[in-house]
Protein backbone atom coordinates (compact mmCIF):
# COMPACT_ATOMS: atom_id res chain seq x y z
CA UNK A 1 28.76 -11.73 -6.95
CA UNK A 2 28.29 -10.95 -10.48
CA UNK A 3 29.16 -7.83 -12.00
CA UNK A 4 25.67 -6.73 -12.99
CA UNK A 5 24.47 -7.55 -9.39
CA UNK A 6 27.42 -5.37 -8.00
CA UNK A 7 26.85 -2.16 -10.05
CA UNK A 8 23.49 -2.35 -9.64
CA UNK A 9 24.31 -2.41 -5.15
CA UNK A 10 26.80 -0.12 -6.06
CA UNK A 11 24.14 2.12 -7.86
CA UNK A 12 22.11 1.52 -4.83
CA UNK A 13 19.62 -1.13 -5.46
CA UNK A 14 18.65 -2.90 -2.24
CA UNK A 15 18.38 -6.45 -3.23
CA UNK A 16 20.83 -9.34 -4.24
CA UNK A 17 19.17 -12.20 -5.57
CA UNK A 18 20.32 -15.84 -4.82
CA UNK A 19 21.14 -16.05 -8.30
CA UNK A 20 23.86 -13.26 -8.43
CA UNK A 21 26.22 -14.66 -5.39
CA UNK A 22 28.61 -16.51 -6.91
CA UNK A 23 30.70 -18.19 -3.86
CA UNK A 24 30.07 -17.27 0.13
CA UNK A 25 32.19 -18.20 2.79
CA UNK A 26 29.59 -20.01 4.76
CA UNK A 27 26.36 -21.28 5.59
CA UNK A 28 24.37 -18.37 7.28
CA UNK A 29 20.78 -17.61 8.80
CA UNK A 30 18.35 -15.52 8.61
CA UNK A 31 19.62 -12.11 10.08
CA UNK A 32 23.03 -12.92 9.97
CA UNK A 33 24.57 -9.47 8.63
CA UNK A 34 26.27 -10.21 5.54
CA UNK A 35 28.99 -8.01 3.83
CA UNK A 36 29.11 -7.98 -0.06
CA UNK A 37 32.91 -7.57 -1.63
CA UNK A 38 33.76 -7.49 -4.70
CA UNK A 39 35.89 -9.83 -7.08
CA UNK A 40 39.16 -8.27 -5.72
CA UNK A 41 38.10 -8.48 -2.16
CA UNK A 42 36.84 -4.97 -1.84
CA UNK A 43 33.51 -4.16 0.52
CA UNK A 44 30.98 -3.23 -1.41
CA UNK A 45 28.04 -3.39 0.89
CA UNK A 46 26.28 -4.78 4.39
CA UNK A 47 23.00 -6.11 4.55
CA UNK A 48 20.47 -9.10 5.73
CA UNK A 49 20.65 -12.16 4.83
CA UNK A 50 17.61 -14.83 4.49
CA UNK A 51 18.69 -18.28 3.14
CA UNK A 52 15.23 -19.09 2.51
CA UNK A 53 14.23 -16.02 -0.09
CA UNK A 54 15.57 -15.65 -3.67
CA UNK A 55 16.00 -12.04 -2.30
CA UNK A 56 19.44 -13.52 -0.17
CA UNK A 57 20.54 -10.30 1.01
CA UNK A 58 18.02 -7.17 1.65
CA UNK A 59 21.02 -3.99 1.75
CA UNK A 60 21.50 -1.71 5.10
CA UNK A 61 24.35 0.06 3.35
CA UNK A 62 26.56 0.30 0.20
CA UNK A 63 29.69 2.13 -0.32
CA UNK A 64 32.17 2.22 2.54
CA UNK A 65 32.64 -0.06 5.53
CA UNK A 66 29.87 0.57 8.12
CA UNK A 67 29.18 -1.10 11.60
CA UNK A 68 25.10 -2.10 11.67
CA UNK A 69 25.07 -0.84 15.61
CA UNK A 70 22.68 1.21 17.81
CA UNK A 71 23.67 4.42 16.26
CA UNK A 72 22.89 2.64 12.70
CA UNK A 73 19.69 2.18 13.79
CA UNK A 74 18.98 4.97 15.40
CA UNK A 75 20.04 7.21 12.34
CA UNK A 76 18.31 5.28 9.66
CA UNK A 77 15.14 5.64 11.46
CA UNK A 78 15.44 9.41 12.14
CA UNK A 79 16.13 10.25 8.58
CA UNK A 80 12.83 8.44 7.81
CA UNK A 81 10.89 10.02 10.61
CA UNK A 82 12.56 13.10 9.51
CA UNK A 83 11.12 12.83 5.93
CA UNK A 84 7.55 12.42 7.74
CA UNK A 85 7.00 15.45 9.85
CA UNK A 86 4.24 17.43 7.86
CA UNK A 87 2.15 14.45 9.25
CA UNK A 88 3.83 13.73 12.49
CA UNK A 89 2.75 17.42 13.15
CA UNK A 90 -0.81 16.96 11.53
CA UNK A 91 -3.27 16.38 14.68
CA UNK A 92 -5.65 15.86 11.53
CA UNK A 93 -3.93 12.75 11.01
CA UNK A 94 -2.97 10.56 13.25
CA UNK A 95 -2.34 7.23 11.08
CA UNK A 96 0.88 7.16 8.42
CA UNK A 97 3.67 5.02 7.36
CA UNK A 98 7.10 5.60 10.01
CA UNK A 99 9.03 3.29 7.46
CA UNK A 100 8.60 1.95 3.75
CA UNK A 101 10.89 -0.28 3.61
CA UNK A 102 13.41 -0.35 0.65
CA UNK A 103 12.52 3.10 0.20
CA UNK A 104 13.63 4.47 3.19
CA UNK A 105 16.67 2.08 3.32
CA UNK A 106 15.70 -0.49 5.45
CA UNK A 107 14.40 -3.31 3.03
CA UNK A 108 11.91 -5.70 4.33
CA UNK A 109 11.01 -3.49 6.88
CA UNK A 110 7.47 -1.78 7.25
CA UNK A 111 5.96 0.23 10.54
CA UNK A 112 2.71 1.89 9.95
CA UNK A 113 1.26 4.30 12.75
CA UNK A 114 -2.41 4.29 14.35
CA UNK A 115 -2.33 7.03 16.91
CA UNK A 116 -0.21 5.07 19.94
CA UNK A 117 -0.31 1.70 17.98
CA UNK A 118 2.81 1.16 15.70
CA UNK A 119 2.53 -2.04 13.49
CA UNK A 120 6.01 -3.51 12.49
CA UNK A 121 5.15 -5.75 9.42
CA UNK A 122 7.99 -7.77 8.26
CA UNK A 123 8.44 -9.06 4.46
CA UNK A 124 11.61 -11.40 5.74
CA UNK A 125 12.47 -13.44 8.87
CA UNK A 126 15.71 -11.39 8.74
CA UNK A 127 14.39 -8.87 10.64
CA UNK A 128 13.73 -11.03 13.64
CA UNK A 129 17.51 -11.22 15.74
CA UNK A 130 17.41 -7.09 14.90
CA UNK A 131 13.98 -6.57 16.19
CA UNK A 132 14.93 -5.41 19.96
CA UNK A 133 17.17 -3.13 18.54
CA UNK A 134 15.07 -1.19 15.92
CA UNK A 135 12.18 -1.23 18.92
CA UNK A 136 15.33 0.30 20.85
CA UNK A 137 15.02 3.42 18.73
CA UNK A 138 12.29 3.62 17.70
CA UNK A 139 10.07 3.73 20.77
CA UNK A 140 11.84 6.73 21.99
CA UNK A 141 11.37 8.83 19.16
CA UNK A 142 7.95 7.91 18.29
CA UNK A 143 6.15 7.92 21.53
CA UNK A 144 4.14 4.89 20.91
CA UNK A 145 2.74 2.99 23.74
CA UNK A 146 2.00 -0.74 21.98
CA UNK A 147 3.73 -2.09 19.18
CA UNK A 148 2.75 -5.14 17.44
CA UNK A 149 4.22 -7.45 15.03
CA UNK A 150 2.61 -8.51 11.39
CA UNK A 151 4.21 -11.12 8.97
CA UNK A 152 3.91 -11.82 5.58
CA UNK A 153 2.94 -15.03 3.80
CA UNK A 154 6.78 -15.33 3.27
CA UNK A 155 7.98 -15.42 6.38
CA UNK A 156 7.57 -18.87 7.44
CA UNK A 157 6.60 -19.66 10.94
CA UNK A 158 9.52 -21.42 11.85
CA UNK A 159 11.30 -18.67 11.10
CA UNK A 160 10.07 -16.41 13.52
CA UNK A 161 11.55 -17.81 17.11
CA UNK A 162 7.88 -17.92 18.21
CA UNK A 163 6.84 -14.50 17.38
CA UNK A 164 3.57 -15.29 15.63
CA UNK A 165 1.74 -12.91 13.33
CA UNK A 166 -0.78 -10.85 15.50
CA UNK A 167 1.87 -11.12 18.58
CA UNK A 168 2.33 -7.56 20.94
CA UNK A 169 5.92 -6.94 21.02
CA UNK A 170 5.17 -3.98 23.20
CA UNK A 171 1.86 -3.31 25.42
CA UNK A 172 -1.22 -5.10 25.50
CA UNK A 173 -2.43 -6.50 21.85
CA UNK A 174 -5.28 -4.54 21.63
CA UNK A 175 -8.88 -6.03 21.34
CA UNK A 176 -10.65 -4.36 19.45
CA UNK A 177 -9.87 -2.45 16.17
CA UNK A 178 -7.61 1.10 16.60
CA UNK A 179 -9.46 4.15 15.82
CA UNK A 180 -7.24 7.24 14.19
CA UNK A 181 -7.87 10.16 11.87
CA UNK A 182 -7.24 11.25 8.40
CA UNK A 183 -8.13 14.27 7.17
CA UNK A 184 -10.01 14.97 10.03
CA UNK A 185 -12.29 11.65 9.50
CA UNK A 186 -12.33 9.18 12.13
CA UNK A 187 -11.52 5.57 11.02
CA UNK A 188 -10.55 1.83 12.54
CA UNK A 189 -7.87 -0.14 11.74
CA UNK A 190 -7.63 -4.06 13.00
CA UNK A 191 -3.88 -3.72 13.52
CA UNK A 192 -3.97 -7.58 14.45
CA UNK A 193 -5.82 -9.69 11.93
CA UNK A 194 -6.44 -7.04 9.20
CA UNK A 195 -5.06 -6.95 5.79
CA UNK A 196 -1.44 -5.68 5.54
CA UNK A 197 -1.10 -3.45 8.67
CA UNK A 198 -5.04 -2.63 9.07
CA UNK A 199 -5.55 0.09 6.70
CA UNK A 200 -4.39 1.30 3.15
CA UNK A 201 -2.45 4.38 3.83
CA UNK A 202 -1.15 4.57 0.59
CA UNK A 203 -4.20 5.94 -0.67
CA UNK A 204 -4.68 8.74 1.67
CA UNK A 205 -4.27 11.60 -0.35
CA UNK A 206 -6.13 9.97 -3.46
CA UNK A 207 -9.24 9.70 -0.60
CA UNK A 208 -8.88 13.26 -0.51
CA UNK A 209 -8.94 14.51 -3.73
CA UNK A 210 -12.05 11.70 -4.83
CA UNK A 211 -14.30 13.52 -1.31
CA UNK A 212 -13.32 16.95 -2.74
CA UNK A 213 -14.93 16.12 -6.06
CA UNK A 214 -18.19 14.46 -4.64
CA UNK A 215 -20.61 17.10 -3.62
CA UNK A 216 -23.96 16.41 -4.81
CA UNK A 217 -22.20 13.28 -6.46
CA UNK A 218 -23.45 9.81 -6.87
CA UNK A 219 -20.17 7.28 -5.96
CA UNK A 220 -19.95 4.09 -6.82
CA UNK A 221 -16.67 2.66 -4.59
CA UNK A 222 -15.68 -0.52 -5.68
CA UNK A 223 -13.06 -3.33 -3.64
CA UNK A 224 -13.78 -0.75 -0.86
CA UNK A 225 -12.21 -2.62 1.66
CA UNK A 226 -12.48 -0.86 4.85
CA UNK A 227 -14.39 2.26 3.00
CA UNK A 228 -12.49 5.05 2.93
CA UNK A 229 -12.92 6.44 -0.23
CA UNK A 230 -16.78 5.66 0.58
CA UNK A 231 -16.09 8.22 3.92
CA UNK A 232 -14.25 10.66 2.21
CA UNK A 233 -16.76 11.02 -0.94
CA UNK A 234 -19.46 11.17 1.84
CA UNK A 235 -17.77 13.77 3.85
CA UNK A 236 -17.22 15.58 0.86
CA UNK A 237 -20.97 15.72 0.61
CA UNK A 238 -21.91 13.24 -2.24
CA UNK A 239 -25.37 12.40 -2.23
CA UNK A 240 -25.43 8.67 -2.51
CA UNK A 241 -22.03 6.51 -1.80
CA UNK A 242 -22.39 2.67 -3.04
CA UNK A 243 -19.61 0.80 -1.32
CA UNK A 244 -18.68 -3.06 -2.68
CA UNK A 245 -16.47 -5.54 -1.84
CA UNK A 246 -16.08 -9.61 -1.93
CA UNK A 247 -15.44 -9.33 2.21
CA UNK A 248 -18.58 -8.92 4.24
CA UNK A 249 -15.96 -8.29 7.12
CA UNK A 250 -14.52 -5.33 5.06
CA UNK A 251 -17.90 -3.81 4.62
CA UNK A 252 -18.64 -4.10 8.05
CA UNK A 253 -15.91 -2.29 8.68
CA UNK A 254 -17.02 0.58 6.10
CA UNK A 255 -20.65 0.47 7.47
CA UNK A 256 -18.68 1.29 11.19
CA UNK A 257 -16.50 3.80 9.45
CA UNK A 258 -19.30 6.20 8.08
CA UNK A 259 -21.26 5.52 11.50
CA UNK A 260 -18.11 6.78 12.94
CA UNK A 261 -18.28 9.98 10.76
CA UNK A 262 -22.72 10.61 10.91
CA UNK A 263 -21.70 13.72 13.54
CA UNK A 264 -20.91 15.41 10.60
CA UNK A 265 -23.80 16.52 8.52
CA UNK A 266 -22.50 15.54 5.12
CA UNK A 267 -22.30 12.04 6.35
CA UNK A 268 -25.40 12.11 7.47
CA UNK A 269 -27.42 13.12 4.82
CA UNK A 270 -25.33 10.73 2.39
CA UNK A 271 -27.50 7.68 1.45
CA UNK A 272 -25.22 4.63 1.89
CA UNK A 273 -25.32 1.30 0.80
CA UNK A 274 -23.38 -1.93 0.53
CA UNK A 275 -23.29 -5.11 -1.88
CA UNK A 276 -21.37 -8.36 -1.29
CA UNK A 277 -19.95 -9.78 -3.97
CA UNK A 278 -17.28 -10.25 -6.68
CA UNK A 279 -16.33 -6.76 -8.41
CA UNK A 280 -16.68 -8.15 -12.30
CA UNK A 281 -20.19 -9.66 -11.35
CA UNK A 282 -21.42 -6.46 -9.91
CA UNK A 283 -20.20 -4.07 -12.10
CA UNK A 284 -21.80 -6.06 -15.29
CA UNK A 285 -25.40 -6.39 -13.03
CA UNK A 286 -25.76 -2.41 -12.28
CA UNK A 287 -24.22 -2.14 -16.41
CA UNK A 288 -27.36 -4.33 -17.16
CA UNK A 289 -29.84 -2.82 -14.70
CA UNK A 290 -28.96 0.55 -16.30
CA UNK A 291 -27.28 2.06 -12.83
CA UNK A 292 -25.38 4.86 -13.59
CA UNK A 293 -22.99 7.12 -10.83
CA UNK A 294 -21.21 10.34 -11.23
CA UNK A 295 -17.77 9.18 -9.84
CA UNK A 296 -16.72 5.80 -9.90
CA UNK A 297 -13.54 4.50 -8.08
CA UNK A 298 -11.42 1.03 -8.94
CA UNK A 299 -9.00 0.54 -6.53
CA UNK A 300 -8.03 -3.58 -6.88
CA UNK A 301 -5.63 -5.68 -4.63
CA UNK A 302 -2.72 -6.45 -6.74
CA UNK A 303 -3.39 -8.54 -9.83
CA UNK A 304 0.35 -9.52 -10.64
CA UNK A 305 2.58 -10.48 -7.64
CA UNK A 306 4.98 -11.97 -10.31
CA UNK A 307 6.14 -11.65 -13.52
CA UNK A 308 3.79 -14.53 -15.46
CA UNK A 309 0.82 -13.18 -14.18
CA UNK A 310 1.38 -9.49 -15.66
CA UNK A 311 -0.31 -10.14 -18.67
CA UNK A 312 -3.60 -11.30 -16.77
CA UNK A 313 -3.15 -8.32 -14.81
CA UNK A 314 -3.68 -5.95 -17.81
CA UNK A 315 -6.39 -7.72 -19.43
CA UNK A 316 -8.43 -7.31 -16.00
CA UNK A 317 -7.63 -3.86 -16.00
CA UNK A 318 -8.65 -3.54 -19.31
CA UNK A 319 -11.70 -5.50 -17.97
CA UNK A 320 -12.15 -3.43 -14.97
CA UNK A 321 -12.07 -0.09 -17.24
CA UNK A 322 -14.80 -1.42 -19.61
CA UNK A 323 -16.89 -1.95 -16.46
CA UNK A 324 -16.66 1.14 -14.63
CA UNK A 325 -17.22 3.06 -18.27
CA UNK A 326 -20.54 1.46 -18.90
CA UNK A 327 -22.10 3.03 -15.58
CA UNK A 328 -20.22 5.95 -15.82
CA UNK A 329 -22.54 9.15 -16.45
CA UNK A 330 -21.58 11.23 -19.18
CA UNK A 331 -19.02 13.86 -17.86
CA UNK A 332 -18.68 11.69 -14.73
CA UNK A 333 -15.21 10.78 -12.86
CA UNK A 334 -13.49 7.06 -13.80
CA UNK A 335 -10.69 6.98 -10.72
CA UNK A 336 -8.60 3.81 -11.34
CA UNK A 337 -5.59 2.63 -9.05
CA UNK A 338 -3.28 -0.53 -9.68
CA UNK A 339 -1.10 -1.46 -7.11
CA UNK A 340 0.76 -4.15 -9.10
CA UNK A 341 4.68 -3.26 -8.93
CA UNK A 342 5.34 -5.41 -11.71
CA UNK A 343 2.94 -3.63 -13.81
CA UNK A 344 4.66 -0.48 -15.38
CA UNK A 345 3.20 2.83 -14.93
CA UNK A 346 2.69 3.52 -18.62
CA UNK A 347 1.01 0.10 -19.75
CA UNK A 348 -1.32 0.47 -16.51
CA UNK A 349 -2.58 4.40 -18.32
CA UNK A 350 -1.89 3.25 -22.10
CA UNK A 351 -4.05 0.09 -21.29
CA UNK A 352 -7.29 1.95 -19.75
CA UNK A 353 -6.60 4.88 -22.77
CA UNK A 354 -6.97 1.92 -25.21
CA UNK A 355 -9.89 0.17 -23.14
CA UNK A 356 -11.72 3.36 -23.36
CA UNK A 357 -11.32 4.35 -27.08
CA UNK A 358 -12.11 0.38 -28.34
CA UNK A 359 -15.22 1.54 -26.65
CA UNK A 360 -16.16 4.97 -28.38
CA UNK A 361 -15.19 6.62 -25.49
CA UNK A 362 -13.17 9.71 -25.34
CA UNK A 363 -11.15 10.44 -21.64
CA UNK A 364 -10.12 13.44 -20.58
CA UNK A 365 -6.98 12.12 -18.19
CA UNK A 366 -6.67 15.50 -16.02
CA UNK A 367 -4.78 14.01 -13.13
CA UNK A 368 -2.18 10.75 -12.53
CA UNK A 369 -0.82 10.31 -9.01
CA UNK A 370 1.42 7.98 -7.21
CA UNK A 371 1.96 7.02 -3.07
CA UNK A 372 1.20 9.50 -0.33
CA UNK A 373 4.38 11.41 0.76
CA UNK A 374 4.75 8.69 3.29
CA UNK A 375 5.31 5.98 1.24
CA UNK A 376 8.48 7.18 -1.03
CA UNK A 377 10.05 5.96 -4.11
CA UNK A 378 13.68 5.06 -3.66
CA UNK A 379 14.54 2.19 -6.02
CA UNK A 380 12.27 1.24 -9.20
CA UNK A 381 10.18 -1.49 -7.74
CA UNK A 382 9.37 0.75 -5.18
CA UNK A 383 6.99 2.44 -7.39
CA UNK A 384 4.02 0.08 -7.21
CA UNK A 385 0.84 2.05 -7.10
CA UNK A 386 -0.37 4.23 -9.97
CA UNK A 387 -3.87 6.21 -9.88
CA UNK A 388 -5.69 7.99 -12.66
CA UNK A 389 -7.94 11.05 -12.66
CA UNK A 390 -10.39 11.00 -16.17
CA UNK A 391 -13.07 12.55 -17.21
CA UNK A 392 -15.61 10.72 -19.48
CA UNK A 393 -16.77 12.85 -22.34
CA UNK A 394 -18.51 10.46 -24.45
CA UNK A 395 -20.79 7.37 -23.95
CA UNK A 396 -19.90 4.37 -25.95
CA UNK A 397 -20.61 4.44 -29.28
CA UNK A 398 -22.29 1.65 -30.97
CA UNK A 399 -19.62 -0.60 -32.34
């Protein structure tokens, strides 16, 4: 292992690249455990390993020797629950993150909660051979009922011992999409074909802050997804909530989400309507038909899942800022959100700052926020999604 590789395990990054072993002592599969020494035979660290990703070995533990057993397990995931317990005891919310992977030491690893419904979603085929014994502990301390296994595009099927993505590891796969709460709002999550786990918890406490800012608001929500910034600015008693996305499943699933919420009166008496369509396109049509909204939320899938596409990524944010600004009311709210981990936190705000001023537009940044508390930061690609808060105080000029 190279020396740059080991003091950055030893400073407790998670990941050793393919790249940074330098000799092994045999073939090995995915899941084998695999123990990291040094160049003088000294353990520096236990983890995963996948033959098959440039990420070769996802780190359980650094430092001193340390048997990966059922008290392993079972400790690892208590700490994490631990960290979680404002929301565990929130019957206001009844959907969160139980593990973030890296972040709470278990790399590769994700478990998202929907009221009984945990949904283990695995970033490596590693995982697989532990599986029983994470389920082990976790059950038990979470109470769940049905668990259900999601995999990413890099976990190849064959890699998986039959355990498809979409496959009940637990219970019956449910049929229909899991309703929870957040915030007191009821929402559905379709744990088994849905995008990542079902729902975006990340954003939860972003949702909150955009509904408390809303009342007597027009809200333009764009890549909406499943809607909930659309049902929390609604809730929070905007007049008018526009809700777009490319997926006409997505907005279905928005136009069931506010039905979901009409008891209340604020969602009731919120005019509410959808468009299908690609963000840039409708953007530049309600710039041209003159539309204008009082808050306006950008929240994008990730533009830049590797390195060579960053610079794309910033020129559609820069994009994506020119857009929202030109329907933008004077003194009205631009929220923006990118959720690109290789895009750095301060070329994501420096790059809508200088978007907005090649405009003639002055911003008055009064908030920047990160994940909820369930999704923490524990190594530096960990901190993926950034959010900003600004408040336009001038229309374009003419330039």
């Amino acid at each position: 292992m190279t020396r740059d590789a080991l003091r950055q395990v030893r400073g407790g990054h998670p990941w050793v690249f393919d790249g940074s072993i330098t000799s092994t002592s045999h073939a090995g599969s995915a899941g084998d455990l695999a123990v990291v020494f040094d160049d003088k035979r000294r353990f520096a660290a236990i983890g995963l390993y996948d033959p098959s990703s440039p990420i070769r070995v996802r780190v359980l533990h650094s430092g001193g020797p340390r048997s990966i057993d059922d008290s392993f397990w079972s400790e690892r995931l208590g700490v994490a629950l631990q960290r979680r317990q404002r929301l565990i005891d929130d019957p206001a919310t009844t959907a969160y993150r139980c593990i973030h992977g890296e972040n709470d030491r278990l790399p590769g690893l994700v478990v998202d909660r929907y009221e009984d419904t945990a949904v283990v979603k695995l970033y490596t085929a590693a995982w697989i051979p532990h599986l029983r014994d994470v389920l082990a502990a976790l059950v038990p301390m979470t109470g769940v009922r049905r668990v259900v296994l999601r995999t990413s595009r890099a976990v190849a099927a064959g890699e998986t011992h039959g355990l498809l993505d979409g496959t009940a590891l637990l219970g019956e796969l449910p049929t229909a999409p899991v309703p929870f709460l957040e915030h007191d709002l009821r929402f559905e999550a379709d744990v088994v074909r849905g995008q990542k786990t079902g729902h975006f918890l990340d954003q939860r406490e972003n949702r909150a802050i955009v509904g408390e800012l809303s009342p007597g608001k027009r809200v333009l929500d764009v890549f909406c997804c499943t809607g909930g910034f659309s049902v929390h600015a609604a809730a929070g008693g905007a007049s008018e909530v526009h809700s777009v996305d490319l997926s006409q499943p997505a907005l279905d699933t928005t136009l069931r989400n506010m039905e979901a919420n009409r008891t209340r009166s604020e969602v009731a008496d919120a005019r509410h309507r959808v468009t299908c369509g690609d963000a840039f396109e409708v953007l530049d049509d309600l710039a041209r038909r003159g539309d204008r909204y009082d808050v306006v939320v950008i929240d994008p899938p990730s533009f830049a899942s590797r390195a060579d596409q960053v610079d794309r990524a910033m020129r559609a944010y820069a994009h994506l800022t020119r857009l929202g600004l030109s329907i933008v009311q004077p003194g009205g709210l631009l929220v923006q959100s990118s959720c690109s981990s290789r895009v750095d936190e301060h070329a994501f705000h420096r790059t809508i700052r200088e978007s907005a001023q090649a405009q003639g537009v002055a911003l008055a940044e009064w908030r920047r926020t990160t994940h909820a508390d369930d999704h923490p930061i524990g190594f530096p690609e960990g901190a993926y999604l950034k959010t900003l808060f600004a408040t336009v105080d001038a229309f374009p000029g003419a330039r």
